[in-house]
C-alpha atoms as a PDB file:
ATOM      1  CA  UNK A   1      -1.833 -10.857   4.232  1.00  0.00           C
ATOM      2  CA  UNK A   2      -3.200 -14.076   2.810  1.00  0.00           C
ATOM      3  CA  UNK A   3      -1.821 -16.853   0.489  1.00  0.00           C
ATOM      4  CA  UNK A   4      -2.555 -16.567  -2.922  1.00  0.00           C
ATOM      5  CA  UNK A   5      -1.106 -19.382  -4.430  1.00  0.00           C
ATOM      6  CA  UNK A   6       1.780 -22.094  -3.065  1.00  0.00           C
ATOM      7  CA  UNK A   7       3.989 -24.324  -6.501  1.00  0.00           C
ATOM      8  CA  UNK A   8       6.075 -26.865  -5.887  1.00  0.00           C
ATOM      9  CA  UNK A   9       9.551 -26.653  -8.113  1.00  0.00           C
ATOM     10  CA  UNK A  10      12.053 -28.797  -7.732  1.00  0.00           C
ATOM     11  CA  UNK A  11      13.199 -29.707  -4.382  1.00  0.00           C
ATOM     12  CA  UNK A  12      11.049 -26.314  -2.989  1.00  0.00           C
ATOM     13  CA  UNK A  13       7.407 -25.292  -2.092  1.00  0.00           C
ATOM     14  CA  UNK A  14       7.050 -21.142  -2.813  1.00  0.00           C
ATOM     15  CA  UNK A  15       4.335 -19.631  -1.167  1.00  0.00           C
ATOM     16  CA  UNK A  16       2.999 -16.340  -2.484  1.00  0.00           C
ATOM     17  CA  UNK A  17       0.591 -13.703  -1.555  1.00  0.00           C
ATOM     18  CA  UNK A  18      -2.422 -12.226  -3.433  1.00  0.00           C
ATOM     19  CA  UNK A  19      -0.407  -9.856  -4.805  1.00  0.00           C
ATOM     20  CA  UNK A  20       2.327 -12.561  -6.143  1.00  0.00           C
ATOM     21  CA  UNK A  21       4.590 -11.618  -3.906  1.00  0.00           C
ATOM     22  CA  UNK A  22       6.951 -14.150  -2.406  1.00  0.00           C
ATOM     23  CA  UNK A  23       5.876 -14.377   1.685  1.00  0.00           C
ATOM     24  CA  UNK A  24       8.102 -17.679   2.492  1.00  0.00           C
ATOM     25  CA  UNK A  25       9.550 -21.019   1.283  1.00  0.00           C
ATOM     26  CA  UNK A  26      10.191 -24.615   2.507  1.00  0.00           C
ATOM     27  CA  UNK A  27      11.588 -27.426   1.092  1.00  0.00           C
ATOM     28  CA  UNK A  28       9.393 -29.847   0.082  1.00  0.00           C
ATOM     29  CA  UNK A  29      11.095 -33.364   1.040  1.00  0.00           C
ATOM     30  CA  UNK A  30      13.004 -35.824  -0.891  1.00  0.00           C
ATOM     31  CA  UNK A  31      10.378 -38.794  -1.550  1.00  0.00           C
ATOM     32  CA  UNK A  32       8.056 -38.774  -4.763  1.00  0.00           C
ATOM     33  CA  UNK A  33       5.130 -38.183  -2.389  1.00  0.00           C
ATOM     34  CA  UNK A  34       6.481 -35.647  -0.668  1.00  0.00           C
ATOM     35  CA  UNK A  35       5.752 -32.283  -0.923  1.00  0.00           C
ATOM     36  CA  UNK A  36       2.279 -29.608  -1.651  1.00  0.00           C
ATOM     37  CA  UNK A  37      -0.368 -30.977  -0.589  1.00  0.00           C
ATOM     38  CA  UNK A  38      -2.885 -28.254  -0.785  1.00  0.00           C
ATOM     39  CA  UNK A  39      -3.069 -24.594   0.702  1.00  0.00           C
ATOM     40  CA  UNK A  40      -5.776 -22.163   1.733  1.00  0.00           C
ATOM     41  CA  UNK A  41      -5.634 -18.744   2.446  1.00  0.00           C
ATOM     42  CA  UNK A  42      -4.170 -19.187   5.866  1.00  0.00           C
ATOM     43  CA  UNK A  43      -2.301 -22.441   6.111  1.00  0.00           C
ATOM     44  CA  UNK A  44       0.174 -24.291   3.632  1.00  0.00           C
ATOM     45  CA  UNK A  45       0.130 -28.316   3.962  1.00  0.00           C
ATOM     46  CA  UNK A  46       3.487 -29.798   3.053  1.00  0.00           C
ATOM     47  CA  UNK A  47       4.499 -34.025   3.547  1.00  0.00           C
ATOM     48  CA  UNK A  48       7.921 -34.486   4.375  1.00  0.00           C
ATOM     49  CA  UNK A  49       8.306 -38.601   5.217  1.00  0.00           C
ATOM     50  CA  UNK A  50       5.469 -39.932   7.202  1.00  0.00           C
ATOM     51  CA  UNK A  51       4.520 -36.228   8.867  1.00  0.00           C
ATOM     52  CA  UNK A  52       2.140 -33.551   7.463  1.00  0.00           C
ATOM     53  CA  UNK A  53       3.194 -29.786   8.496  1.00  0.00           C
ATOM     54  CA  UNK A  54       1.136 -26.894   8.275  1.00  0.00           C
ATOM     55  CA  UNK A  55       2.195 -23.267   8.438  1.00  0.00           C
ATOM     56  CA  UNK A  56       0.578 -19.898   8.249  1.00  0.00           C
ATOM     57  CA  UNK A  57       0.701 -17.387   6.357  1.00  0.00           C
ATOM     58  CA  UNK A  58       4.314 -16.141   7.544  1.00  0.00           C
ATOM     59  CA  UNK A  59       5.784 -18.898   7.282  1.00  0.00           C
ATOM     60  CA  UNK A  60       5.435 -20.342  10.705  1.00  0.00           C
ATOM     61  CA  UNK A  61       4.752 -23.575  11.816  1.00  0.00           C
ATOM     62  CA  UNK A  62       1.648 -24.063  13.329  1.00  0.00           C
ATOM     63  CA  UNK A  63       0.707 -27.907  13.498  1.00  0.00           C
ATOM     64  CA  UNK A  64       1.863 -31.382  12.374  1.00  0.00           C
ATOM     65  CA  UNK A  65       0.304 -34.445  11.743  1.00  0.00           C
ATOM     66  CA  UNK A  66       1.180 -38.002  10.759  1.00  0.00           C
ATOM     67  CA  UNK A  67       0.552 -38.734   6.873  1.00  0.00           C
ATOM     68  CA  UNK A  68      -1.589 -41.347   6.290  1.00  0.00           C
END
């Protein structure tokens, strides 16, 4: 299953497959420069403070990096 599309509302990043169907969420952070910061059709890249995670597509975390 791939990701289709990932939105940021509110305080929550929803990640959905091709189909539109809703495969997993995570919060986004609190900052105003946290949150989305881009997606492919394997991985989802969210900031949360000063670190950069990136999950697959169930959900999973698979790697983290400092922001810069």
């Amino acid at each position: 299953m791939a990701i289709g599309n990932a939105v940021e509302r509110g305080f929550t990043v929803y990640v959905y497959d091709e189909k539109g169907h809703l495969i997993f969420t995570q919060p986004k952070g609190n900052s105003a420069s946290d949150g989305l910061k881009g997606y492919t059709t394997s991985t989802v890249n969210i900031k949360r403070g000063f670190t950069v995670y990136t999950y697959d597509t169930k959900g999973r975390l698979i790697y983290t990096t400092p922001a810069r």
